[in-house]
C-alpha atoms as a PDB file:
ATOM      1  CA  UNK A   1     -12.176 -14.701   9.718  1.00  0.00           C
ATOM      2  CA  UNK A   2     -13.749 -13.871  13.251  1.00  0.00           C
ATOM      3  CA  UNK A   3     -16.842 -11.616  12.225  1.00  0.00           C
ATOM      4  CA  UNK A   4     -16.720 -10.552  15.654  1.00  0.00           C
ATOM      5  CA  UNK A   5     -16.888  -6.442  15.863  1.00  0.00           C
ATOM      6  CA  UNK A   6     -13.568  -4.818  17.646  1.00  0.00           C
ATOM      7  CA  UNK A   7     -14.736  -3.081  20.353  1.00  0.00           C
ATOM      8  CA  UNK A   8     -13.275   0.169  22.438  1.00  0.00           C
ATOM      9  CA  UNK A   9     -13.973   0.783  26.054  1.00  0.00           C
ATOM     10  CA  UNK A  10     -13.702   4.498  27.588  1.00  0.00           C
ATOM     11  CA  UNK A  11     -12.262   4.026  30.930  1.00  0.00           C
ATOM     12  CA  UNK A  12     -11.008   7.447  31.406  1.00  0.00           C
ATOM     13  CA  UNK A  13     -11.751  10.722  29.137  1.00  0.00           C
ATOM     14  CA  UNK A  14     -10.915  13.419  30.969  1.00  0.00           C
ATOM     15  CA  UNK A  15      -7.839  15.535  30.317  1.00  0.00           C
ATOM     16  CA  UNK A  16      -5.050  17.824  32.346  1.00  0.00           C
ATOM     17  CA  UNK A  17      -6.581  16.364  36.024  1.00  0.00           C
ATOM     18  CA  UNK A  18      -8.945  14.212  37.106  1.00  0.00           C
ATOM     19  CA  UNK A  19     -12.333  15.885  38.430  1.00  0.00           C
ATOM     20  CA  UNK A  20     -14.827  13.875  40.982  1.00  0.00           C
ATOM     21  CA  UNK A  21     -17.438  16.625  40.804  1.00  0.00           C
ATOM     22  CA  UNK A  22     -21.413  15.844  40.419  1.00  0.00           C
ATOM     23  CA  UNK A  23     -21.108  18.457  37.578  1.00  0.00           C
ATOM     24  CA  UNK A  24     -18.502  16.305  35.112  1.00  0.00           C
ATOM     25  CA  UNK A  25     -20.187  12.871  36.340  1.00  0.00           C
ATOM     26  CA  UNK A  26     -22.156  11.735  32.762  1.00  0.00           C
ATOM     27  CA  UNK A  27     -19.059  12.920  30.853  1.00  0.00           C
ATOM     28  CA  UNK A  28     -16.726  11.175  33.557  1.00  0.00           C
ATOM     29  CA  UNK A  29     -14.379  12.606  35.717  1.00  0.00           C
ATOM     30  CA  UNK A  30     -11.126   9.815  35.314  1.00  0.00           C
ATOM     31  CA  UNK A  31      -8.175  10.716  32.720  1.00  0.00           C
ATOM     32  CA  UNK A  32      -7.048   9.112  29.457  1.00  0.00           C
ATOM     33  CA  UNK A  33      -7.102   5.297  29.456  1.00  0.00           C
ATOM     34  CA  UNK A  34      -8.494   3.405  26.275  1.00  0.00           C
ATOM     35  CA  UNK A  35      -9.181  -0.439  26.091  1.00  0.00           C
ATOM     36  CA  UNK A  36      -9.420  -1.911  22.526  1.00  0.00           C
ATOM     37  CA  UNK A  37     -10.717  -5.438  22.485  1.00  0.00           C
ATOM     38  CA  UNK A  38      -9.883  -7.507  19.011  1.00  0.00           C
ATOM     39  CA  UNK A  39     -11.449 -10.403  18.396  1.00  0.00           C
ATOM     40  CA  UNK A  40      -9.720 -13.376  18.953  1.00  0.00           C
ATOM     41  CA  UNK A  41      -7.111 -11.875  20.735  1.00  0.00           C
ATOM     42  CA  UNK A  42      -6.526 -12.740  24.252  1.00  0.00           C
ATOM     43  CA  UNK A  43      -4.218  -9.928  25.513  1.00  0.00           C
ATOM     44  CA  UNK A  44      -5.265  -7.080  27.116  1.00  0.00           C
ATOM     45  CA  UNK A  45      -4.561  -4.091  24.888  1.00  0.00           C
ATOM     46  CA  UNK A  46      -4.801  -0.593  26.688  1.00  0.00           C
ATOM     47  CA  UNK A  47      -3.592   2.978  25.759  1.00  0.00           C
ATOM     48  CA  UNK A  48      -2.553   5.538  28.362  1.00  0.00           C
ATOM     49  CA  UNK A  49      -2.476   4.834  32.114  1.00  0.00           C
ATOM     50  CA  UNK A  50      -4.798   7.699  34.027  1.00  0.00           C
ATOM     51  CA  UNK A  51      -6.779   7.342  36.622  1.00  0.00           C
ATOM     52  CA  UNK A  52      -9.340   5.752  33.946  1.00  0.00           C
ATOM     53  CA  UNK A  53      -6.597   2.158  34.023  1.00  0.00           C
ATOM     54  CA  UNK A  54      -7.396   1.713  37.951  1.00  0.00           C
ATOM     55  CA  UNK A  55     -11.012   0.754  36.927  1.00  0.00           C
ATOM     56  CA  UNK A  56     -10.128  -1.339  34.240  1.00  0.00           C
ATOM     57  CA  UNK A  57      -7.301  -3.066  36.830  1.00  0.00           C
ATOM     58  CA  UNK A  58     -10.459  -3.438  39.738  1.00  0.00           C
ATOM     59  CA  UNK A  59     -11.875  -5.268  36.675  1.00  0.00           C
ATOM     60  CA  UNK A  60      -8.945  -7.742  35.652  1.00  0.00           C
ATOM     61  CA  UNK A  61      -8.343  -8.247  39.684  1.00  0.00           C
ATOM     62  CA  UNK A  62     -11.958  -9.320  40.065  1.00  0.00           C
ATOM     63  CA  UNK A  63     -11.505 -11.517  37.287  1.00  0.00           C
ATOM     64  CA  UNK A  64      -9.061 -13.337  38.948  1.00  0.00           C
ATOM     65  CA  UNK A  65      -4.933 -13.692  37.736  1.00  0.00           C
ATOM     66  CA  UNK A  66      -3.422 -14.791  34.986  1.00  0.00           C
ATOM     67  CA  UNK A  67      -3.696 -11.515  32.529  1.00  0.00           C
ATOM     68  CA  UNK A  68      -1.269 -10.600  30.010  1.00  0.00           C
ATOM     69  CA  UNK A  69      -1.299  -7.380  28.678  1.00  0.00           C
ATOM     70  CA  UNK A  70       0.300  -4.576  26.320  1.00  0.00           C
ATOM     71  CA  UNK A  71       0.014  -0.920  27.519  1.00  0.00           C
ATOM     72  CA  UNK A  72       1.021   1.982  25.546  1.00  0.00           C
ATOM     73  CA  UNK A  73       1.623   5.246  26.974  1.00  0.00           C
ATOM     74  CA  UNK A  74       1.482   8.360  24.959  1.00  0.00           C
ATOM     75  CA  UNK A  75       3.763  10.347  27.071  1.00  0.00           C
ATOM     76  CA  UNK A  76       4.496  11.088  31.017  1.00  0.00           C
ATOM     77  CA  UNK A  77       2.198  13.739  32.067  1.00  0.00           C
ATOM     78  CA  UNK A  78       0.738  13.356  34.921  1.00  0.00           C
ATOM     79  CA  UNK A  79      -2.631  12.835  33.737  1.00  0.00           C
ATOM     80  CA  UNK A  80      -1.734   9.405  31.583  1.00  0.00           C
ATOM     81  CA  UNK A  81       0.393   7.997  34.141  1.00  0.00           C
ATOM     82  CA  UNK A  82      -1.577   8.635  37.310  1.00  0.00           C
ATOM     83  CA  UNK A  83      -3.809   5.144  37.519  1.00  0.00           C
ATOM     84  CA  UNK A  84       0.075   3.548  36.822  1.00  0.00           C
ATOM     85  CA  UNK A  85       0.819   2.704  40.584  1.00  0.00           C
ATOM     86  CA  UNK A  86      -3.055   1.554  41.303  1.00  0.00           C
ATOM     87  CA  UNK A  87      -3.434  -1.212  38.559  1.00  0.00           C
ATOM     88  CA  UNK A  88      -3.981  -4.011  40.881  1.00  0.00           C
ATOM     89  CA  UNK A  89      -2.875  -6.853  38.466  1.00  0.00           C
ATOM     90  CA  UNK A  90       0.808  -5.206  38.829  1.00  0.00           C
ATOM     91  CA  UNK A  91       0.998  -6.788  42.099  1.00  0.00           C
ATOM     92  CA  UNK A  92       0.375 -10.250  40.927  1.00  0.00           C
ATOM     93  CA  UNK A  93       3.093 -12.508  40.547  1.00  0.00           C
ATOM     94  CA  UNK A  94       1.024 -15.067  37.337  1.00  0.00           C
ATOM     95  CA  UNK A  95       0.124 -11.616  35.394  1.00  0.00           C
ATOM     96  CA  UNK A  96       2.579 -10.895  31.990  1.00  0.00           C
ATOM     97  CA  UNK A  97       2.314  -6.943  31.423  1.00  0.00           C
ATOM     98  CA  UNK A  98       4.367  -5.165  28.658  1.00  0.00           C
ATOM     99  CA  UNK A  99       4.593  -1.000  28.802  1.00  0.00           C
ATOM    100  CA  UNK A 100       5.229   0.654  25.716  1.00  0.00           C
ATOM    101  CA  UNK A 101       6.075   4.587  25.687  1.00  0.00           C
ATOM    102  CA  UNK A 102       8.176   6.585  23.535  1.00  0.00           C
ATOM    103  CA  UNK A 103      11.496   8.205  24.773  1.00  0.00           C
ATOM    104  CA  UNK A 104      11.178  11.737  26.309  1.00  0.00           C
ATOM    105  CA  UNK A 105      15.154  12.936  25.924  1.00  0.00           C
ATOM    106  CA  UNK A 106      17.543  10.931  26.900  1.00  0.00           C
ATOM    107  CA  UNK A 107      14.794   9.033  29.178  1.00  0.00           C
ATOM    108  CA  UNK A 108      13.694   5.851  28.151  1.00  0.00           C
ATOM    109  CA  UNK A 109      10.390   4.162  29.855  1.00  0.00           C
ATOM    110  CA  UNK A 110      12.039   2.221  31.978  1.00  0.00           C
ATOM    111  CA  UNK A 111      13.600   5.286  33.456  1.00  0.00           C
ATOM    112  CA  UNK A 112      10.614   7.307  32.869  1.00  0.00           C
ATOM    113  CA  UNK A 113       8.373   4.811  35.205  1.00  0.00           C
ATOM    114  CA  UNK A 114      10.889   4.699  37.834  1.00  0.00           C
ATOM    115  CA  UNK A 115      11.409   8.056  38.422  1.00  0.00           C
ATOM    116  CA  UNK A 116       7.112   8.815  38.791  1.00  0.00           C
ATOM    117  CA  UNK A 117       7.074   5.740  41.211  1.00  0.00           C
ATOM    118  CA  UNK A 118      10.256   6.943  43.076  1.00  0.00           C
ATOM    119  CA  UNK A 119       9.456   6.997  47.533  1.00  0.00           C
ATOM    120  CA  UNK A 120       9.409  10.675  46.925  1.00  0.00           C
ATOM    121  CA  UNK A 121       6.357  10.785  44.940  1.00  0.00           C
ATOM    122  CA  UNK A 122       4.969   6.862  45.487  1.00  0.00           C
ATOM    123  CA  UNK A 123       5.596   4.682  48.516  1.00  0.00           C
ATOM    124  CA  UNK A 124       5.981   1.613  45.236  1.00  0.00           C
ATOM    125  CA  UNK A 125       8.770   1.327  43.328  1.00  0.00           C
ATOM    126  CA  UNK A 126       8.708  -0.107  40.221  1.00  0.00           C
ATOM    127  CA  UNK A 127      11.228  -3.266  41.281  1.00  0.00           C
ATOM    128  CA  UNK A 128       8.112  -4.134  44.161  1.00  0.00           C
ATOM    129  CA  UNK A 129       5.724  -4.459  41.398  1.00  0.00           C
ATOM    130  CA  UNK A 130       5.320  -8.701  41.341  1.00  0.00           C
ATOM    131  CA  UNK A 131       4.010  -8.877  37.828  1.00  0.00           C
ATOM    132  CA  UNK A 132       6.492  -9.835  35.192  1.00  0.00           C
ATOM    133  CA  UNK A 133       6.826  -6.234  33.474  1.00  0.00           C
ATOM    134  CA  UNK A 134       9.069  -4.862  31.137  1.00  0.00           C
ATOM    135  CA  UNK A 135       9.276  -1.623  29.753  1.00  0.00           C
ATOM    136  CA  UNK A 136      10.043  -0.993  26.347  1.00  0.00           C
ATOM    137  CA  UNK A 137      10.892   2.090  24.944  1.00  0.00           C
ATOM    138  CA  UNK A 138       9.808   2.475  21.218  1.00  0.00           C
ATOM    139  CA  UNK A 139      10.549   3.989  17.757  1.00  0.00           C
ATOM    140  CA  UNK A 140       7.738   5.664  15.497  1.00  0.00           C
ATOM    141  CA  UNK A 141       7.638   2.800  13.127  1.00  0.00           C
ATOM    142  CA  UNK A 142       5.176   0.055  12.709  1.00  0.00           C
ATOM    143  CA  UNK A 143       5.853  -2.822  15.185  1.00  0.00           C
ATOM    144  CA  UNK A 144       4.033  -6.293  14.179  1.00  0.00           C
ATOM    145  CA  UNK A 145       1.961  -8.152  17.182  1.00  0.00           C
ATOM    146  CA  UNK A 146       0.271 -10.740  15.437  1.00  0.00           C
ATOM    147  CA  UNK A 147      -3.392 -10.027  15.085  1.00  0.00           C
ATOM    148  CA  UNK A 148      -2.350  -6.394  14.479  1.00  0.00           C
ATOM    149  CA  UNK A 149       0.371  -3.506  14.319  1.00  0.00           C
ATOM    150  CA  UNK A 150       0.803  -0.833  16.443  1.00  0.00           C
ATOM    151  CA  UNK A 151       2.470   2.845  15.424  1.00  0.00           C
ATOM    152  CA  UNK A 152       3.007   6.193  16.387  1.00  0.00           C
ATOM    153  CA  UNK A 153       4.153   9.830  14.418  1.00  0.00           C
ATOM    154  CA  UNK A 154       4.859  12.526  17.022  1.00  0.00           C
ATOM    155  CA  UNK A 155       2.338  14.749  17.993  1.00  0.00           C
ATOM    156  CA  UNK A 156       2.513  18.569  18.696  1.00  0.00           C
ATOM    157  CA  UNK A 157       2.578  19.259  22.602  1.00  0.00           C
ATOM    158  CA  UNK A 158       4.586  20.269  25.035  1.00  0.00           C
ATOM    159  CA  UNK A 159       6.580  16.770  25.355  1.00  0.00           C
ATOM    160  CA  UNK A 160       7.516  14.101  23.119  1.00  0.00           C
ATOM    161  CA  UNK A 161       3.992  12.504  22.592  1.00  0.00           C
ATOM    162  CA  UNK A 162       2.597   9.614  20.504  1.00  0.00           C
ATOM    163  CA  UNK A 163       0.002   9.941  18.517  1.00  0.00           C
ATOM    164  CA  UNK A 164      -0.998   5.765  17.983  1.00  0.00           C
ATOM    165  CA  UNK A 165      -2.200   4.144  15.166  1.00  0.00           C
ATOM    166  CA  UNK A 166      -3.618   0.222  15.652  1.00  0.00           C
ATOM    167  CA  UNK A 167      -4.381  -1.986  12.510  1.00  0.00           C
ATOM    168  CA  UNK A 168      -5.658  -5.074  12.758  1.00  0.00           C
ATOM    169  CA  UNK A 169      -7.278  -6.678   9.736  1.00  0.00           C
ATOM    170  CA  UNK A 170      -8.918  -4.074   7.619  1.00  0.00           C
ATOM    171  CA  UNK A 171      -9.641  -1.899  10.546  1.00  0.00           C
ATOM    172  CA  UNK A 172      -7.600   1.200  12.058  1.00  0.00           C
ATOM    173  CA  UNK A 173      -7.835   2.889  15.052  1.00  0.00           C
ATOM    174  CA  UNK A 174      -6.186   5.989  15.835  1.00  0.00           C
ATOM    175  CA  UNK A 175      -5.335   7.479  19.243  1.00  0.00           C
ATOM    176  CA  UNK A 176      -4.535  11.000  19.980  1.00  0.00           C
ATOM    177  CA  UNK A 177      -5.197  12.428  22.931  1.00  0.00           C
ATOM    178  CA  UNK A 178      -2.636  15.314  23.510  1.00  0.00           C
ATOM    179  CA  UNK A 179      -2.179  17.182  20.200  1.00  0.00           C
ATOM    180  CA  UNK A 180      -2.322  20.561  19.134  1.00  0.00           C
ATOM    181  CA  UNK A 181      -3.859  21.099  15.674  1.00  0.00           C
ATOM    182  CA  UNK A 182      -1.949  24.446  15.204  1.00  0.00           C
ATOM    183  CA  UNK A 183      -3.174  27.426  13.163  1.00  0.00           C
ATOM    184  CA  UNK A 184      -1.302  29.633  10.369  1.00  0.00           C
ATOM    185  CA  UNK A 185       0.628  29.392   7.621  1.00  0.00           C
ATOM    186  CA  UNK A 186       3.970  28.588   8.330  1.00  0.00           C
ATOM    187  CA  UNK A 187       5.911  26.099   6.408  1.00  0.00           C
ATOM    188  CA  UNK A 188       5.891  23.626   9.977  1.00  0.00           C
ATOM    189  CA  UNK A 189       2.000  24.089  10.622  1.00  0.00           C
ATOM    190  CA  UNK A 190       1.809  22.999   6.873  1.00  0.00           C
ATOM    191  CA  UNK A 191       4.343  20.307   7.111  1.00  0.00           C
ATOM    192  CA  UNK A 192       2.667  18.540   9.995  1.00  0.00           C
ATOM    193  CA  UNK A 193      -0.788  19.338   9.034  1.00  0.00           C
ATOM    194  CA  UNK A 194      -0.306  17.039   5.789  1.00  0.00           C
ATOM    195  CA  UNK A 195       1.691  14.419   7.902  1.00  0.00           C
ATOM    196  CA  UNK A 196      -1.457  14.074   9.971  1.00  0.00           C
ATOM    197  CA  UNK A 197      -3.846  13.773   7.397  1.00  0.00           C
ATOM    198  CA  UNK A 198      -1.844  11.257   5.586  1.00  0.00           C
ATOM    199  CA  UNK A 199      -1.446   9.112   8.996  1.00  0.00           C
ATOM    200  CA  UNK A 200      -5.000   9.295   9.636  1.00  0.00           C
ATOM    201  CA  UNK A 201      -6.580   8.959   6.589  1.00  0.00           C
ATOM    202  CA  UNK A 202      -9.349   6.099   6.173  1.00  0.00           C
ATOM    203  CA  UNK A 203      -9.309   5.458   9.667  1.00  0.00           C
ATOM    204  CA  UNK A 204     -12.203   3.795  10.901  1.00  0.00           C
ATOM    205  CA  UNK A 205     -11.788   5.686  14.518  1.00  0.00           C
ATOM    206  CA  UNK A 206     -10.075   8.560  15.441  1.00  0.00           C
ATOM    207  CA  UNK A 207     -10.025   9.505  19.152  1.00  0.00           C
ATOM    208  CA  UNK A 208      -8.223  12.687  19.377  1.00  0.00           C
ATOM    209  CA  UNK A 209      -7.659  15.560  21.865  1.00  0.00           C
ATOM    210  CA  UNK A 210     -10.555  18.409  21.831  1.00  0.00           C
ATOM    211  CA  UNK A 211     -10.036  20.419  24.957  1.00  0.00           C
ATOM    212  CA  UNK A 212     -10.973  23.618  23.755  1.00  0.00           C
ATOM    213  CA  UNK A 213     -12.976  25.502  21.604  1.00  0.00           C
ATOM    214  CA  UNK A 214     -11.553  28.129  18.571  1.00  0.00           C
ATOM    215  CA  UNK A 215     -12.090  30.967  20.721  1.00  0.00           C
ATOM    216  CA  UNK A 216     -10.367  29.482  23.993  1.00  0.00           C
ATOM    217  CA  UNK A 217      -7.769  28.121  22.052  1.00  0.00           C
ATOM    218  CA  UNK A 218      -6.685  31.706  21.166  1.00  0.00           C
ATOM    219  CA  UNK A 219      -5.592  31.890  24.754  1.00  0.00           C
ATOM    220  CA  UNK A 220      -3.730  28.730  24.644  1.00  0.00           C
ATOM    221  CA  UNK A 221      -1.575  28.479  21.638  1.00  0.00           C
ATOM    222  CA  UNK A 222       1.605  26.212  22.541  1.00  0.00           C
ATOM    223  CA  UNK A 223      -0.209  24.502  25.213  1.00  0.00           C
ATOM    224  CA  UNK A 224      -0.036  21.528  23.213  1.00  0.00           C
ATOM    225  CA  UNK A 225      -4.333  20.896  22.776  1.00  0.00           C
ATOM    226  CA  UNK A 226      -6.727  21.203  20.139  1.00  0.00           C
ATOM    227  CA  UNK A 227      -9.618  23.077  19.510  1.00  0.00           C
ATOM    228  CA  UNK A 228     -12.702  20.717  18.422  1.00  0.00           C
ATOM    229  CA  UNK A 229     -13.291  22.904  14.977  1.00  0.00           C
ATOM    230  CA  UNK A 230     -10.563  21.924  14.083  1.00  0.00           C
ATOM    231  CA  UNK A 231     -10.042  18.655  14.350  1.00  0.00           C
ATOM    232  CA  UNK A 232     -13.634  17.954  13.079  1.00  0.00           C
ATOM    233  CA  UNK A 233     -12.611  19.840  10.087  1.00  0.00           C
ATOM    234  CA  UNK A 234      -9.103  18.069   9.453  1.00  0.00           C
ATOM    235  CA  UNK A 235     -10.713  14.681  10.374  1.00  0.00           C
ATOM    236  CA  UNK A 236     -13.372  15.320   7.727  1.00  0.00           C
ATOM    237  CA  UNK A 237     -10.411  16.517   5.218  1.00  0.00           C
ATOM    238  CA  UNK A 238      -9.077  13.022   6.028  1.00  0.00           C
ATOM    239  CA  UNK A 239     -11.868  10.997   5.456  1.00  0.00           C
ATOM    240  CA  UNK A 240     -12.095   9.637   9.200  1.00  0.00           C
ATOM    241  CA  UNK A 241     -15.416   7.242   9.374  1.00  0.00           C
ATOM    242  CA  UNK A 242     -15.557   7.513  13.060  1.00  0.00           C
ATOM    243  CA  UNK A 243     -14.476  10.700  14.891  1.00  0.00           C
ATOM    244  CA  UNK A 244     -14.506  10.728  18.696  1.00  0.00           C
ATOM    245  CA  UNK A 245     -13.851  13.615  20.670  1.00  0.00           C
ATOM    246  CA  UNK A 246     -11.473  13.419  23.939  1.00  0.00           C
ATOM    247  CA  UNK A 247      -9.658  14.470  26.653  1.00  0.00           C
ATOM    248  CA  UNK A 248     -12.206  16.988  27.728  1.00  0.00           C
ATOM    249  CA  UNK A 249     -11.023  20.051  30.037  1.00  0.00           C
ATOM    250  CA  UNK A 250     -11.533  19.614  33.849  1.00  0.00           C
ATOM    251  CA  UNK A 251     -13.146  23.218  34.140  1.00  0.00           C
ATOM    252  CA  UNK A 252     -16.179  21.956  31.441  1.00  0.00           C
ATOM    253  CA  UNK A 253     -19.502  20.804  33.192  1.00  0.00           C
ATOM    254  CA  UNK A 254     -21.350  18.215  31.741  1.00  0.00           C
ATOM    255  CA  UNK A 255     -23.803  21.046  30.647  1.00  0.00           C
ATOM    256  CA  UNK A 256     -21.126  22.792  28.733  1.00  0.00           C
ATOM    257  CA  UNK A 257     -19.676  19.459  27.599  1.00  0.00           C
ATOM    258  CA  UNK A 258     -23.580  18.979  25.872  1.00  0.00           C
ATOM    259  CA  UNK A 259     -23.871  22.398  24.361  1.00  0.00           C
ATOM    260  CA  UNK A 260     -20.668  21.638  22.067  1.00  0.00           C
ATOM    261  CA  UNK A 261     -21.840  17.807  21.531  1.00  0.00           C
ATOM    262  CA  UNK A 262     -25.264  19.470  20.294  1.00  0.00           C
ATOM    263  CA  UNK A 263     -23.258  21.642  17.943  1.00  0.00           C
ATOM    264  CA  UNK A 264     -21.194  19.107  16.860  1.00  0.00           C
ATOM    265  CA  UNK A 265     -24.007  16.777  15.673  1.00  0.00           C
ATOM    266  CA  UNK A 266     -25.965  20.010  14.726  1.00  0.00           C
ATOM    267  CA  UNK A 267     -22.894  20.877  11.769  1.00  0.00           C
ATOM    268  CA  UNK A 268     -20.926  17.452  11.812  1.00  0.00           C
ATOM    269  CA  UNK A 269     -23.484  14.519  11.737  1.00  0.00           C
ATOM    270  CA  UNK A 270     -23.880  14.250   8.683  1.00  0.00           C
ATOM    271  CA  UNK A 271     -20.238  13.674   7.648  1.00  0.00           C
ATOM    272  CA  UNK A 272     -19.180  11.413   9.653  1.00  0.00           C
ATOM    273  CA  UNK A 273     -20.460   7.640  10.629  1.00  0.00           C
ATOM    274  CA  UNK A 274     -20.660   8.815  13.683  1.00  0.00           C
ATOM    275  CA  UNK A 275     -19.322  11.856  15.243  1.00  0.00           C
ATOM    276  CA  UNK A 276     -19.396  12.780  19.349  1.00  0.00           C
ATOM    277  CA  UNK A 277     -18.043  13.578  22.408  1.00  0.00           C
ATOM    278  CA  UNK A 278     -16.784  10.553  24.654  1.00  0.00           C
ATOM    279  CA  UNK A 279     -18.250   9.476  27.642  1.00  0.00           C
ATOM    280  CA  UNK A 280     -16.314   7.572  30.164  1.00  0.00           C
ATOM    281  CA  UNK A 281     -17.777   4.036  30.106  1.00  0.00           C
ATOM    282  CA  UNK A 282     -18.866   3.953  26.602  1.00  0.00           C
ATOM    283  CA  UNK A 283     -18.661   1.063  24.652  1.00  0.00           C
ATOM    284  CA  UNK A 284     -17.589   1.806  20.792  1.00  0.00           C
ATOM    285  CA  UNK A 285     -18.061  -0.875  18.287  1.00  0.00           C
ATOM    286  CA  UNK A 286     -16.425  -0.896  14.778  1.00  0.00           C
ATOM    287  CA  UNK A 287     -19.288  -2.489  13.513  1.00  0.00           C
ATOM    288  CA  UNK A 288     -22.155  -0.443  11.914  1.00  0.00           C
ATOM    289  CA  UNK A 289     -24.426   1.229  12.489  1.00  0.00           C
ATOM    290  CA  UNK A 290     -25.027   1.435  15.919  1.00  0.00           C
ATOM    291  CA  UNK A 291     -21.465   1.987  16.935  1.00  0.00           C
ATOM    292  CA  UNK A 292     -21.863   3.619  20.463  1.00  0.00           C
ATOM    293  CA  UNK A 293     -23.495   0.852  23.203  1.00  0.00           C
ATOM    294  CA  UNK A 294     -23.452   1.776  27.121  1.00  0.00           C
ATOM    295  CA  UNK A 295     -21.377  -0.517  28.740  1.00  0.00           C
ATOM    296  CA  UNK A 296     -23.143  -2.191  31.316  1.00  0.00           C
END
């Protein structure tokens, strides 16, 4: 058995709209795209497309061709789709790329990626792309790759949205970056409270959605993101190991962004293995105890 750590890269954090201000720059100003490296696996395994995946795709294209890859997208907004048209391996005939998103209506993600690179909004189309892609549109249950599994229950936001789950070995990874942890006690809040916790329970990472605080979210109900209380609380409930907090809102500053990482170690650190707000370029390794490196 490779004793090899997996490892996660943060290429893109942000949430709603991508920010390029000197204020959000140690937090990161790029939107949702997570790499998860498994040892011993040599395809590229990537969730969400933002701005975060043209990065990662300046990486692969320096690296030269020949990449395969699997990319699952948690739904169409704007904000995980946006780096979509700027991955430069797409436009290399030797690279293998499979898209994975679940359907939104009667779209599928074929039909889905199409229309958001359509001339009105992209001068690409998908059929100019010269990578061999395919896009598959997928169910909630768990679909075997080999050296792990990948599946999704639906989250609570404004679309149809995946929340991911990844198990390979004895490790699992969860990926949630648009949910809405809701409040009250209806029989629904109730219903999918106890789904969640039963789909995340154990996990060795969560990455979930954290855009606002209890008081903000007041405000926001039905805007389909969490408040960080919350989903400390829940993840704790769970029995999450590793909690990392995402998908931060484009009006934060990195000062603000620090206050509510200081409170969150200040209540939180102690029940978790580690517990934080992400950075864009961190490096999170599944092995203890030093699971956060900088990526260099």
């Amino acid at each position: 058995m490779n004793s090899q750590p997996i490892k996660i890269k943060l290429w893109g954090v942000r949430g709603s709209t991508p920010c390029a201000n000197d204020e959000n720059m140690r937090y990161g100003g790029n939107t949702s795209c997570v790499q998860v490296e498994i040892p011993g696996e040599d395809t590229l395994l990537v969730f969400d497309s933002g701005t975060g995946f043209r990065n990662l795709g300046n990486e692969l294209h320096g690296n030269g061709a020949g990449h395969k890859g699997r990319v699952f997208i948690t739904h169409p907004h704007w904000d995980h789709l946006q780096g979509f048209p700027f991955f430069k391996p797409f436009y290399d005939a030797e690279n293998c790329f499979r898209i994975y998103m679940p359907p939104n209506g009667d779209m599928g993600c074929q039909e889905i990626l199409q229309g958001h690179m359509s001339n009105t909004f992209f001068p690409v189309s998908m059929d100019m792309l010269e990578a061999d892609i395919n896009c598959i549109t997928t169910d909630p249950e768990p679909v075997d790759f080999g050296s792990y599994q990948v599946e999704y229950m639906w989250a609570v936001h404004t679309v149809p949205t995946a929340i991911y789950k990844l198990t390979a070995g004895n490790s699992t990874i969860v990926y949630a970056p648009d949910n809405e942890i809701m409040l009250g006690d209806r029989k629904d809040v109730h219903d999918f409270r106890t789904e969640f916790i039963s789909f995340v329970k154990g996990a060795d990472m969560l990455l979930h959605d954290s855009q606002y605080n209890r008081e903000e979210y007041e405000d926001r109900k039905g805007w389909g993101h969490s408040a960080w209380e919350e989903v400390v609380e829940l993840a704790e409930e769970a029995g999450v190991k590793r909690l990392c907090l995402i998908h931060h809102d484009p009006d934060k500053d990195d000062d603000t962004l620090d206050e509510v990482n200081r409170e969150v170690q200040k209540r939180y650190a102690s029940k978790f293995e580690h517990v934080g707000l992400a950075k864009e370029g961190q490096v999170i390794s599944l092995d203890p105890p030093d699971p956060f490196l900088a990526l260099v």
